[in-house]
N, C-alpha and C. Protein backbone atom coordinates (compact mmCIF):
# COMPACT_ATOMS: atom_id res chain seq x y z
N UNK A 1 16.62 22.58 2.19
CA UNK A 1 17.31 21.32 2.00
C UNK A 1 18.67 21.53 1.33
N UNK A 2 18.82 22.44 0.41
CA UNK A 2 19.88 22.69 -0.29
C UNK A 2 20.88 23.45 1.14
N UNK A 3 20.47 24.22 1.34
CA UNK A 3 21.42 24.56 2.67
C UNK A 3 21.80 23.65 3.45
N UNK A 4 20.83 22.73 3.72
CA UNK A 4 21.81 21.67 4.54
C UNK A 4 22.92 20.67 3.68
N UNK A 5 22.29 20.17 2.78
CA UNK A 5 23.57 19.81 1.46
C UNK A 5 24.67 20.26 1.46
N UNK A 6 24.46 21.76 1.26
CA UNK A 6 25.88 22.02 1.59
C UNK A 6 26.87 22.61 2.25
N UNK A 7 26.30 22.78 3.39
CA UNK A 7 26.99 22.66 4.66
C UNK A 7 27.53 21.73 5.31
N UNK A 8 26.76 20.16 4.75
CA UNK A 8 27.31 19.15 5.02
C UNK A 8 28.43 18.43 3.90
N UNK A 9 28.32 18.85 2.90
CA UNK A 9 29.52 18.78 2.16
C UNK A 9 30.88 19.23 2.20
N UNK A 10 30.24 20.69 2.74
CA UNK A 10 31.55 21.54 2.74
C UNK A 10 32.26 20.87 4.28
N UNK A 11 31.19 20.49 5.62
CA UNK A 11 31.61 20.12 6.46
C UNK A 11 32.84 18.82 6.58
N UNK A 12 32.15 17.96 5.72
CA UNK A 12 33.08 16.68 5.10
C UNK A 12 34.22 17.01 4.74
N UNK A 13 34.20 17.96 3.50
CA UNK A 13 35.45 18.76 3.16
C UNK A 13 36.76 19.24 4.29
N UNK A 14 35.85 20.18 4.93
CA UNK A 14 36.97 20.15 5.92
C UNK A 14 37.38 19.37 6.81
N UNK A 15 36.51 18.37 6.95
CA UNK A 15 37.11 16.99 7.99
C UNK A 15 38.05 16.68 7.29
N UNK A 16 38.09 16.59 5.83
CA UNK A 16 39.13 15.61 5.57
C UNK A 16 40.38 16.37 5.06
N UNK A 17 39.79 17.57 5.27
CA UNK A 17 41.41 18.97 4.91
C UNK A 17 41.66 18.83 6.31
N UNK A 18 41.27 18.76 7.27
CA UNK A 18 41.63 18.96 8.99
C UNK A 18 42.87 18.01 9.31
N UNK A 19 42.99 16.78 8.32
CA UNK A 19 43.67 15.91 9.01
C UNK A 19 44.89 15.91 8.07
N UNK A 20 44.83 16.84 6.91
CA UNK A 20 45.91 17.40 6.47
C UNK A 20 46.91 18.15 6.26
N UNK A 21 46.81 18.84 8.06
CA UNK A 21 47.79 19.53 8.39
C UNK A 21 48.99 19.21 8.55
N UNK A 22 49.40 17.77 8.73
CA UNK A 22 51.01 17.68 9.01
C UNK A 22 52.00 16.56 8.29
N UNK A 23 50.61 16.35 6.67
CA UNK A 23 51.11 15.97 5.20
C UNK A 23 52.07 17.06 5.07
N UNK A 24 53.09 16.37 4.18
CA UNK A 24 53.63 17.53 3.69
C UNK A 24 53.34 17.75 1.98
N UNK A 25 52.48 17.18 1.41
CA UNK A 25 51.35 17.14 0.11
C UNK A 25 50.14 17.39 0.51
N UNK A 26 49.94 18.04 -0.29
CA UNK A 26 48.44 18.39 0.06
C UNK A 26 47.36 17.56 -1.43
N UNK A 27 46.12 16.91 -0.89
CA UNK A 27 45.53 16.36 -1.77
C UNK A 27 44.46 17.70 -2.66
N UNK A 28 43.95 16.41 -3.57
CA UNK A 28 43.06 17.58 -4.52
C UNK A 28 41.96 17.16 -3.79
N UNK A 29 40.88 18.23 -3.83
CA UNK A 29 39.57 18.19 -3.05
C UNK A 29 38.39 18.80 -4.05
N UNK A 30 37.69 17.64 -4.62
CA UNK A 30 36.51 17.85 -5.71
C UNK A 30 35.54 18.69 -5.69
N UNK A 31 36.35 19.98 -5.34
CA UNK A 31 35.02 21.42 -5.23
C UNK A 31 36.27 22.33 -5.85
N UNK A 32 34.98 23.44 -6.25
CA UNK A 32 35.69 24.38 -6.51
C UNK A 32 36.37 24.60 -8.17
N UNK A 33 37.84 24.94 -8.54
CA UNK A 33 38.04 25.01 -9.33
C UNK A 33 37.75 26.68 -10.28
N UNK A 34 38.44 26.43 -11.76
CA UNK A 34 37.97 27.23 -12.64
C UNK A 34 36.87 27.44 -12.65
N UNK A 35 36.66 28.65 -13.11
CA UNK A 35 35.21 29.31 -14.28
C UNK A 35 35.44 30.58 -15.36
N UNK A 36 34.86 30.39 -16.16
CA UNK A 36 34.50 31.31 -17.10
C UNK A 36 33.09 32.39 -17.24
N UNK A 37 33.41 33.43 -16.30
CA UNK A 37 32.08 33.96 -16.50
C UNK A 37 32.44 35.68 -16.73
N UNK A 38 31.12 35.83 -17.23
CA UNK A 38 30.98 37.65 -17.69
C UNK A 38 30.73 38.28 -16.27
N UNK A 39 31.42 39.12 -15.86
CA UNK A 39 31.08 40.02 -15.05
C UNK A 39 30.08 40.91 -15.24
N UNK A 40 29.58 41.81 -14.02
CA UNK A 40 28.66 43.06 -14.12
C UNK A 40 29.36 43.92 -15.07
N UNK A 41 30.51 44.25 -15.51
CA UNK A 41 30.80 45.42 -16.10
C UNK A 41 30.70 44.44 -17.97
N UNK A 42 30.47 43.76 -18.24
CA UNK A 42 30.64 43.04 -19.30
C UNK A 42 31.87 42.29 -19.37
N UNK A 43 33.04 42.17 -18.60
CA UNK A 43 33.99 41.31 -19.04
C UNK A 43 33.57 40.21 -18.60
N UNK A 44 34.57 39.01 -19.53
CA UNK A 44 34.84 37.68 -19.51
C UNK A 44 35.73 37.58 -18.25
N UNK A 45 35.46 36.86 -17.05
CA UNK A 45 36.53 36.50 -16.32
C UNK A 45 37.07 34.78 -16.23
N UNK A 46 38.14 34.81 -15.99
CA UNK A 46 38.28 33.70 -15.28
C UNK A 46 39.65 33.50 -14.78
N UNK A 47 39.67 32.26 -14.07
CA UNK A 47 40.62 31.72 -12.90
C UNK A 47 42.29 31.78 -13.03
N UNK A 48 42.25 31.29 -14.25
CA UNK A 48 43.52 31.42 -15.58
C UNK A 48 43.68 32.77 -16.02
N UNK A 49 42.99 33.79 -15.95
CA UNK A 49 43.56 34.74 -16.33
C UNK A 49 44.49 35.66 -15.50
N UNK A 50 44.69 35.32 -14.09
CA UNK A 50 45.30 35.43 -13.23
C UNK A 50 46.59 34.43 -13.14
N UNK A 51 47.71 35.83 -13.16
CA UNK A 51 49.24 34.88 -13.44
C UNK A 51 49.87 33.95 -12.54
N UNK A 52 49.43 34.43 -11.11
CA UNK A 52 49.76 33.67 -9.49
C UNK A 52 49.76 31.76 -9.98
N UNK A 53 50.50 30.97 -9.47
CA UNK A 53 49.99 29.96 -9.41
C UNK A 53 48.95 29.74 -8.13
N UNK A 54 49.03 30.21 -7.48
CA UNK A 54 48.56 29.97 -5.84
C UNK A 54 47.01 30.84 -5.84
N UNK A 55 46.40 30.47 -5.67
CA UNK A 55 45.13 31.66 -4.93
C UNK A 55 44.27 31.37 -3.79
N UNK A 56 43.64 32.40 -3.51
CA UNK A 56 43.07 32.55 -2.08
C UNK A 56 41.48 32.81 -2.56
N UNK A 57 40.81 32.22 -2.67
CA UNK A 57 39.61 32.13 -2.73
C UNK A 57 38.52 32.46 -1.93
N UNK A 58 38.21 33.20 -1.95
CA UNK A 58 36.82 33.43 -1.00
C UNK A 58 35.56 34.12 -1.31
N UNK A 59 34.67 34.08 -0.39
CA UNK A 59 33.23 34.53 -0.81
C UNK A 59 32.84 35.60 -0.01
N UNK A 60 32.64 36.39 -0.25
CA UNK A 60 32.10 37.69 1.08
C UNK A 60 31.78 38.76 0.30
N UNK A 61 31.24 39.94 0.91
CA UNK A 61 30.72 41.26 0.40
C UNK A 61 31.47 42.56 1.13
N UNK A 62 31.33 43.40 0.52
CA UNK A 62 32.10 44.88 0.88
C UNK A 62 31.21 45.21 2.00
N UNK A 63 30.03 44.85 2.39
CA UNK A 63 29.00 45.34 3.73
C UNK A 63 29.70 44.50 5.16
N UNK A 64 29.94 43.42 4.45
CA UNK A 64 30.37 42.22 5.19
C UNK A 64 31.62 42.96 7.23
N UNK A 65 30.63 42.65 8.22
CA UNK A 65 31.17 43.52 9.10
C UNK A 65 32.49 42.27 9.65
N UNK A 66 32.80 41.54 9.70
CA UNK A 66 33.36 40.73 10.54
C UNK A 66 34.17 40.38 9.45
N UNK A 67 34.24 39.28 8.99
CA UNK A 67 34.84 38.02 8.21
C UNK A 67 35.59 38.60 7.03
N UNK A 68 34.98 39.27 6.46
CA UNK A 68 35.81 39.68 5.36
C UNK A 68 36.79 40.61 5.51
N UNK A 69 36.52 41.67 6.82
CA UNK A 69 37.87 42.63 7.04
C UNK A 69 39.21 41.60 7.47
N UNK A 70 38.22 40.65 8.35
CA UNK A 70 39.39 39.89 9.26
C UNK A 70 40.13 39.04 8.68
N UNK A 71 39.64 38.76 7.37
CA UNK A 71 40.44 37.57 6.69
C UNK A 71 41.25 38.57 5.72
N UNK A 72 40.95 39.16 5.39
CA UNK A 72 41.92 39.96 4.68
C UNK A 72 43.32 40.66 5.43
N UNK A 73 42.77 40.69 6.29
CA UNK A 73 43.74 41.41 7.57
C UNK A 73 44.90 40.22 7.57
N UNK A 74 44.18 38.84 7.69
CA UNK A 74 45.06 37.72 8.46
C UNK A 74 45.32 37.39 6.75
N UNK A 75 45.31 37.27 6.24
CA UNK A 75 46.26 37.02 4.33
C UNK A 75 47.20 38.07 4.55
N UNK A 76 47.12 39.25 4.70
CA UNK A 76 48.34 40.10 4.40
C UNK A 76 49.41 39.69 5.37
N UNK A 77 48.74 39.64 6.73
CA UNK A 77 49.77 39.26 7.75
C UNK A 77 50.59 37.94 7.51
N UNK A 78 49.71 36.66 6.35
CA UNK A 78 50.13 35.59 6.36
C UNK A 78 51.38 36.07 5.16
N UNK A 79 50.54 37.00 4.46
CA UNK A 79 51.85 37.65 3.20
C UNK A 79 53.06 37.77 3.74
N UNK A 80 53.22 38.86 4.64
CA UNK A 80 54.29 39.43 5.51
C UNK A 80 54.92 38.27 5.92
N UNK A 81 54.63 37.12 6.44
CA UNK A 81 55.64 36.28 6.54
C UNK A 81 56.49 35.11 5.42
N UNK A 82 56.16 35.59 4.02
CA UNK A 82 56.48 35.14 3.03
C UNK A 82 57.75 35.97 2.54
N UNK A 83 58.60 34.88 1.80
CA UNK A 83 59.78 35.58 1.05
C UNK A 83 59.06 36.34 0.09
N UNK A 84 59.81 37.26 -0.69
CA UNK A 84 59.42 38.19 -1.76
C UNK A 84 58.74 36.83 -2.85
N UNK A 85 59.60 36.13 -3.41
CA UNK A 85 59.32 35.18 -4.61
C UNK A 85 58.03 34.41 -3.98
N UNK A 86 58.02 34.00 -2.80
CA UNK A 86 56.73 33.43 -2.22
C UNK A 86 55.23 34.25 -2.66
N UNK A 87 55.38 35.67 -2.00
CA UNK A 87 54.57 36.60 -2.19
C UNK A 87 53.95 36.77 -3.35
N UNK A 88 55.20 37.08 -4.51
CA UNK A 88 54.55 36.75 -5.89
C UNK A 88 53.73 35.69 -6.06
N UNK A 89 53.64 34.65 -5.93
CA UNK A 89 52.97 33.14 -6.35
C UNK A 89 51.98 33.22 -5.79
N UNK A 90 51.02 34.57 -4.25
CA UNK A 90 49.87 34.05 -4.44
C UNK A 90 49.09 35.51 -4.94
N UNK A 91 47.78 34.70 -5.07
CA UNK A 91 47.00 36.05 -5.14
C UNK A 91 45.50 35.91 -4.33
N UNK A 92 45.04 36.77 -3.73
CA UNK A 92 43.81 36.25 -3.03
C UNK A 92 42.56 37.12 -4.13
N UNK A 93 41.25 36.10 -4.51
CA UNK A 93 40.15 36.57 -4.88
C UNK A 93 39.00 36.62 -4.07
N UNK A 94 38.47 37.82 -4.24
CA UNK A 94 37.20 37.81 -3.49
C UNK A 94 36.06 37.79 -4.59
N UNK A 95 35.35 36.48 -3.70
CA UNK A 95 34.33 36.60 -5.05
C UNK A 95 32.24 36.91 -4.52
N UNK A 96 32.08 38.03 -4.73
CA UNK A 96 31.61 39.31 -4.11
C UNK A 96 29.87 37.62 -3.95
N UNK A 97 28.84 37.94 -2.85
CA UNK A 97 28.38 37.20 -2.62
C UNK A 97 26.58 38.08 -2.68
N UNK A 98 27.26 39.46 -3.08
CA UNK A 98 25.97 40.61 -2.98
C UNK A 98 25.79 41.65 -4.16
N UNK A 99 25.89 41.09 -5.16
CA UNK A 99 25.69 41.28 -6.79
C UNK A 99 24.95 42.51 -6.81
N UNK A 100 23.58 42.73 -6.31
CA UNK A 100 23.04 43.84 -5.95
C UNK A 100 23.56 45.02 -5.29
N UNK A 101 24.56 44.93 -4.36
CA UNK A 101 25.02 46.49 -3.90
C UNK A 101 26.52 46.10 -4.34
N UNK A 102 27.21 45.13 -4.92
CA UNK A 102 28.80 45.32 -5.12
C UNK A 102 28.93 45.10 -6.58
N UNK A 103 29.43 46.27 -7.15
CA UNK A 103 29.69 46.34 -8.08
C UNK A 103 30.94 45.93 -8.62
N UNK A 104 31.61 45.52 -9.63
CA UNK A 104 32.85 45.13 -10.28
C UNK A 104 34.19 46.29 -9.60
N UNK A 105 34.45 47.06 -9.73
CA UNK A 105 34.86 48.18 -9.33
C UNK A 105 34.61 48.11 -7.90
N UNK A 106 33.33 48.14 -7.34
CA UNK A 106 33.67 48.46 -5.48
C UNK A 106 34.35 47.35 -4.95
N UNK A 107 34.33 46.50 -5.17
CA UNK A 107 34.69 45.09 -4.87
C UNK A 107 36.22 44.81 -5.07
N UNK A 108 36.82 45.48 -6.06
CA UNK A 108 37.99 45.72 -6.54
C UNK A 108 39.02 46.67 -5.80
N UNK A 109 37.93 47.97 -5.67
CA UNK A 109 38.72 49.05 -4.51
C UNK A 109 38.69 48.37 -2.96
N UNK A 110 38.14 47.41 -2.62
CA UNK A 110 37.63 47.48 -0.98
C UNK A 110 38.87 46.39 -1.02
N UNK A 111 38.93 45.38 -2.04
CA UNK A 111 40.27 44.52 -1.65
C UNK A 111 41.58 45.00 -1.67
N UNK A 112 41.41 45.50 -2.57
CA UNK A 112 42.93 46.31 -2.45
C UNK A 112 43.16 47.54 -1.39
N UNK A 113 42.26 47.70 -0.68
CA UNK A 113 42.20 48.43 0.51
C UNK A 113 43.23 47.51 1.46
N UNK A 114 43.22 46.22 1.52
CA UNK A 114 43.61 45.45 2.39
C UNK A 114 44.85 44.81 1.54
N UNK A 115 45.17 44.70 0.00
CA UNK A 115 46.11 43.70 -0.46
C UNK A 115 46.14 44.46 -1.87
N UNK A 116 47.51 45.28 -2.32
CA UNK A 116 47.20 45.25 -3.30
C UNK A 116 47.46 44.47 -4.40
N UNK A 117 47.24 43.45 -4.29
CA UNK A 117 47.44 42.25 -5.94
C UNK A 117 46.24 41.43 -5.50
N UNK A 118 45.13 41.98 -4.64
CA UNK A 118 43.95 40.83 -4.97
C UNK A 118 43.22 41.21 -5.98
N UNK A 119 42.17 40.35 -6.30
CA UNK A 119 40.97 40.71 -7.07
C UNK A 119 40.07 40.63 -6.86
N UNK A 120 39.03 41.23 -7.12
CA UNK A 120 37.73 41.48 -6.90
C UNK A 120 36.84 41.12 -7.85
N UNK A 121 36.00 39.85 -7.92
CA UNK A 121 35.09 39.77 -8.84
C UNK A 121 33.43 40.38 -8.25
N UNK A 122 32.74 40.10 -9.14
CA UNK A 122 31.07 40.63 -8.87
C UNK A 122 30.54 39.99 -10.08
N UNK A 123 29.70 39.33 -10.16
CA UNK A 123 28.88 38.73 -11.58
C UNK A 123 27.35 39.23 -10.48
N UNK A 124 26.51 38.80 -12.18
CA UNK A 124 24.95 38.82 -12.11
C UNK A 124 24.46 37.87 -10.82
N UNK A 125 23.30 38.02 -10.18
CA UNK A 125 22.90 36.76 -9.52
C UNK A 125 23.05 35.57 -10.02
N UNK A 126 22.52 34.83 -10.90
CA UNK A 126 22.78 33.66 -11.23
C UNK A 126 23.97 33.16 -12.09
N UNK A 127 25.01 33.80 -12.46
CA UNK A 127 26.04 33.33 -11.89
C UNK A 127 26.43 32.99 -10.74
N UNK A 128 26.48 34.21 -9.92
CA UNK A 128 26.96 33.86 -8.70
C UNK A 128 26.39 32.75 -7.73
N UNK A 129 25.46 32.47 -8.19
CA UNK A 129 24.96 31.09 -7.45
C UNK A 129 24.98 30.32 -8.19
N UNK A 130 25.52 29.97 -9.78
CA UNK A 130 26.39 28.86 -10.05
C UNK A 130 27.94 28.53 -9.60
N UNK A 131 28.67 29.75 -9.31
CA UNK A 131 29.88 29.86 -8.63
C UNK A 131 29.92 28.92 -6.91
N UNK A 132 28.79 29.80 -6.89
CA UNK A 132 28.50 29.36 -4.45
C UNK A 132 28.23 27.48 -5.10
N UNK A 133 27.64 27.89 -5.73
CA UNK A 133 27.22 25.83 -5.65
C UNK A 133 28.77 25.59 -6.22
N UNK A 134 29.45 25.37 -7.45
CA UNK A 134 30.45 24.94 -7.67
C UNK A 134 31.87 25.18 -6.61
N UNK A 135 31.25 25.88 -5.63
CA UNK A 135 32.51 26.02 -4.56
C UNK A 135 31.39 24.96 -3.08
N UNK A 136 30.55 24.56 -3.22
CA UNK A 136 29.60 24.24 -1.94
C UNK A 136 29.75 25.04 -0.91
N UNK A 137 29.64 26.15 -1.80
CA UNK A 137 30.17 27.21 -0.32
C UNK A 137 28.34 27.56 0.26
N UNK A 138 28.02 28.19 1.28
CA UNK A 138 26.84 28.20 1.88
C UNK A 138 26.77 29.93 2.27
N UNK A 139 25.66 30.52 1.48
CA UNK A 139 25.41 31.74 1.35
C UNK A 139 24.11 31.73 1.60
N UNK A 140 23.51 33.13 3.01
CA UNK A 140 21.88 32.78 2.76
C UNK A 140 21.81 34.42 3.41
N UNK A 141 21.06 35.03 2.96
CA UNK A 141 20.53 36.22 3.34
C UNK A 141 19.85 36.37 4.73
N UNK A 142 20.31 37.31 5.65
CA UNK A 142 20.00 37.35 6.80
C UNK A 142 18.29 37.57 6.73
N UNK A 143 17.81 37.40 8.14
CA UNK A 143 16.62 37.89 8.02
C UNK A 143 16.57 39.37 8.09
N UNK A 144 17.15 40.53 8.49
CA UNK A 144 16.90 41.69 8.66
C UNK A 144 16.99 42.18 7.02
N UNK A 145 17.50 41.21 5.81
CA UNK A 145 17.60 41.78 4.04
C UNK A 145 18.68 42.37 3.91
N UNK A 146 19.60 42.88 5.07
CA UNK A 146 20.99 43.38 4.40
C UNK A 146 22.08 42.62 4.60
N UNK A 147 22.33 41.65 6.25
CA UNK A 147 23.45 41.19 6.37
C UNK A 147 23.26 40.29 5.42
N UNK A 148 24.02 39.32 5.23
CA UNK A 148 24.36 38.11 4.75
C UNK A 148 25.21 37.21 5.38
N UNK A 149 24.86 35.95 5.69
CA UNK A 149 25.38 34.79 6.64
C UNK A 149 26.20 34.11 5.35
N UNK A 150 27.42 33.63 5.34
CA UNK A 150 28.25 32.93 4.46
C UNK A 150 29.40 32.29 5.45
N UNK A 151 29.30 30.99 4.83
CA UNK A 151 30.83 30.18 5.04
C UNK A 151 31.99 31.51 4.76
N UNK A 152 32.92 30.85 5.78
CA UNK A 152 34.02 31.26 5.71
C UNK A 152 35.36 30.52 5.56
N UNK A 153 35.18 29.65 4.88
CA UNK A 153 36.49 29.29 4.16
C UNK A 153 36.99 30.10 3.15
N UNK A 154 38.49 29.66 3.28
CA UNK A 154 39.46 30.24 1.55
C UNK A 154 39.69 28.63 1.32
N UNK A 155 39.52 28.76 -0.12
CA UNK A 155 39.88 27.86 -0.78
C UNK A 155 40.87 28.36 -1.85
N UNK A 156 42.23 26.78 -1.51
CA UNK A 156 43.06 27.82 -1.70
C UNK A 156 43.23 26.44 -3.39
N UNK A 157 43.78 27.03 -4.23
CA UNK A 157 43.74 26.83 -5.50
C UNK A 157 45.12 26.94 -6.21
N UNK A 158 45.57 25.58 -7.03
CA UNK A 158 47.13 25.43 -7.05
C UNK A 158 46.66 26.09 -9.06
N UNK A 159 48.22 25.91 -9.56
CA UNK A 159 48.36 26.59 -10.86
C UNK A 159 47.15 25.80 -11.84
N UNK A 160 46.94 24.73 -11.32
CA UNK A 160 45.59 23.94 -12.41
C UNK A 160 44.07 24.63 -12.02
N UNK A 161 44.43 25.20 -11.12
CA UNK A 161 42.78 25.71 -10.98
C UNK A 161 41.90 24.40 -10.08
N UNK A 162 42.99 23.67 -9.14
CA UNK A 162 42.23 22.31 -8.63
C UNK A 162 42.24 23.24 -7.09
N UNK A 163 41.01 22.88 -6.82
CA UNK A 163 41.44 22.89 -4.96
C UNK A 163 42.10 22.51 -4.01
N UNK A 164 43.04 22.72 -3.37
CA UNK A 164 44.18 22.17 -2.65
C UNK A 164 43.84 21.52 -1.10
N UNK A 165 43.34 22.24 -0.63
CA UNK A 165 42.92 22.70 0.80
C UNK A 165 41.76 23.61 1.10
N UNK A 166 41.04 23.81 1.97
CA UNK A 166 40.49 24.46 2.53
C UNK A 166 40.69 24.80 3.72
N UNK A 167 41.23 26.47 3.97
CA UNK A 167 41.79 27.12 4.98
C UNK A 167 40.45 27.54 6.04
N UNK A 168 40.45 27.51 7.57
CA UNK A 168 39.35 27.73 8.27
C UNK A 168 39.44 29.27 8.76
N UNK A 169 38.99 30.22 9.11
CA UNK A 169 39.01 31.80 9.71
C UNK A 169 39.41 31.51 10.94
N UNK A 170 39.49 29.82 11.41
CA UNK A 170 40.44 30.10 12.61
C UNK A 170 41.92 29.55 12.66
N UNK A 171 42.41 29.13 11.61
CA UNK A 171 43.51 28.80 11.35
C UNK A 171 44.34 30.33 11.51
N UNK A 172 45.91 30.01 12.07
CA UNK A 172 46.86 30.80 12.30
C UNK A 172 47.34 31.32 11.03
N UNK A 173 47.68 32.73 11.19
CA UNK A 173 48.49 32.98 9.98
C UNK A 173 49.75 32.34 9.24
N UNK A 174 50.25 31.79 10.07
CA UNK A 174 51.41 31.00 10.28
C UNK A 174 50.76 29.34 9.12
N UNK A 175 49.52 29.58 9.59
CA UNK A 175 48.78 27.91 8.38
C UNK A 175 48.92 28.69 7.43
N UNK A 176 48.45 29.56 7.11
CA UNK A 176 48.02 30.61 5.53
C UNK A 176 49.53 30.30 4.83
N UNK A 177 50.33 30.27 5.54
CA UNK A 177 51.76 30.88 5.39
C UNK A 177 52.24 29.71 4.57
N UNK A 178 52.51 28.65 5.49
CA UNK A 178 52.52 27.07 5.49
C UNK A 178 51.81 26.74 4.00
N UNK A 179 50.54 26.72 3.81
CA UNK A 179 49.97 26.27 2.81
C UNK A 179 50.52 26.90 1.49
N UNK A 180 50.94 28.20 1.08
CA UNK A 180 52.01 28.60 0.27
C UNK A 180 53.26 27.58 0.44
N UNK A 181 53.87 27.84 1.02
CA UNK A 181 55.31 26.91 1.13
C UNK A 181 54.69 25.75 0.24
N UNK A 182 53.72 24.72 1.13
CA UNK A 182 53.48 23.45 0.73
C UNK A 182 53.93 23.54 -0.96
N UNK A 183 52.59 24.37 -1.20
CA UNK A 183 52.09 24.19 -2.60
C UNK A 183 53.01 24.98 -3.24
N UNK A 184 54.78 24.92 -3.16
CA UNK A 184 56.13 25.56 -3.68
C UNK A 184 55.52 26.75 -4.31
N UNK A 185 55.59 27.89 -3.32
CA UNK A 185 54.91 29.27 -3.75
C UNK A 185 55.99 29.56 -4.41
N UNK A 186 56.34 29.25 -5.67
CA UNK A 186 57.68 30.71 -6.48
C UNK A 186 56.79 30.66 -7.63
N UNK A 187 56.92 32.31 -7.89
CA UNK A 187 55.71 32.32 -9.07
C UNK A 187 56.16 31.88 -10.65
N UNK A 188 55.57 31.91 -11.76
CA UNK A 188 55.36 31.35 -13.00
C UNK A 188 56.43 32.42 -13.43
């Protein structure tokens, strides 16, 4: 039941980010946001401690065969079409969805494989499924025990730590791009 909750939340969500492509404001959207949590290695993290006003939010794992190479692929490419001062203002987080095999550190090296100014978080299980619910993002373990099925949105996140938008894995790089501009990417 909880899976359908929030799939249909998040679905709503993007209906009503869908029709906000050719605002030139983007509204706030009541998911998501800050947190304050301890990582696997013992640190305190959070949302604010990152200087970017802009971020790229997402949920995936370093096993992750599809979605997570490809979205990382399509952020840098959306980078590349940003001015330098643009570039500064965002930063993309990955926020690891497999606590058990991704550690603080692997999670850290595998993004910056693809970007180097993202970040890589990893917390305990139950964090991380206070995080997936406070994003209504939809995470469920495959049946074979290793893949993992997850939404693929970025949620993208202005200097307050509010949700701006929610970007789709089939949106153009050229949207990624766009949604910086909107939200006046020059950094702090």
């Amino acid at each position: 039941m909880k899976k359908i909750v929030s799939v249909f939340i998040l679905f709503a969500f993007v209906l009503f980010g869908a029709g906000c492509d050719s605002k030139t404001e983007l509204d706030t959207l009541p998911l998501g946001g800050n947190f304050s949590e301890m990582d696997q290695s013992g640190k305190m993290v959070s949302l604010f401690d990152l200087k970017e006003p802009i971020l790229f939010v997402f949920f995936g794992y370093t096993y992750c065969p599809d979605f997570c190479p490809n979205m990382l692929s399509k952020i840098k490419k959306a980078e590349q079409l940003l001015g330098e001062n643009e570039r500064k203002s965002v930063r993309t987080v990955l926020i690891s969805i497999d606590p058990e095999r991704d550690r603080p550190e692997t999670v850290q090296k595998y993004v910056n494989f693809y970007l180097e100014t993202a970040t890589g978080f990893s917390f305990d299980r139950n964090t991380t499924n206070r995080i997936i619910k406070q994003y209504a993002a939809y995470v469920e373990k495959a049946r074979d025990g290793v893949m993992i099925d997850h939404s693929t949105y970025v949620y993208v996140l202005d200097k307050e730590r509010k949700t701006r938008k929610l970007l789709k894995s089939t949106d153009s790089v050229e949207t990624f791009a766009e949604t910086v501009r909107l939200l006046g990417g020059n950094p702090i």
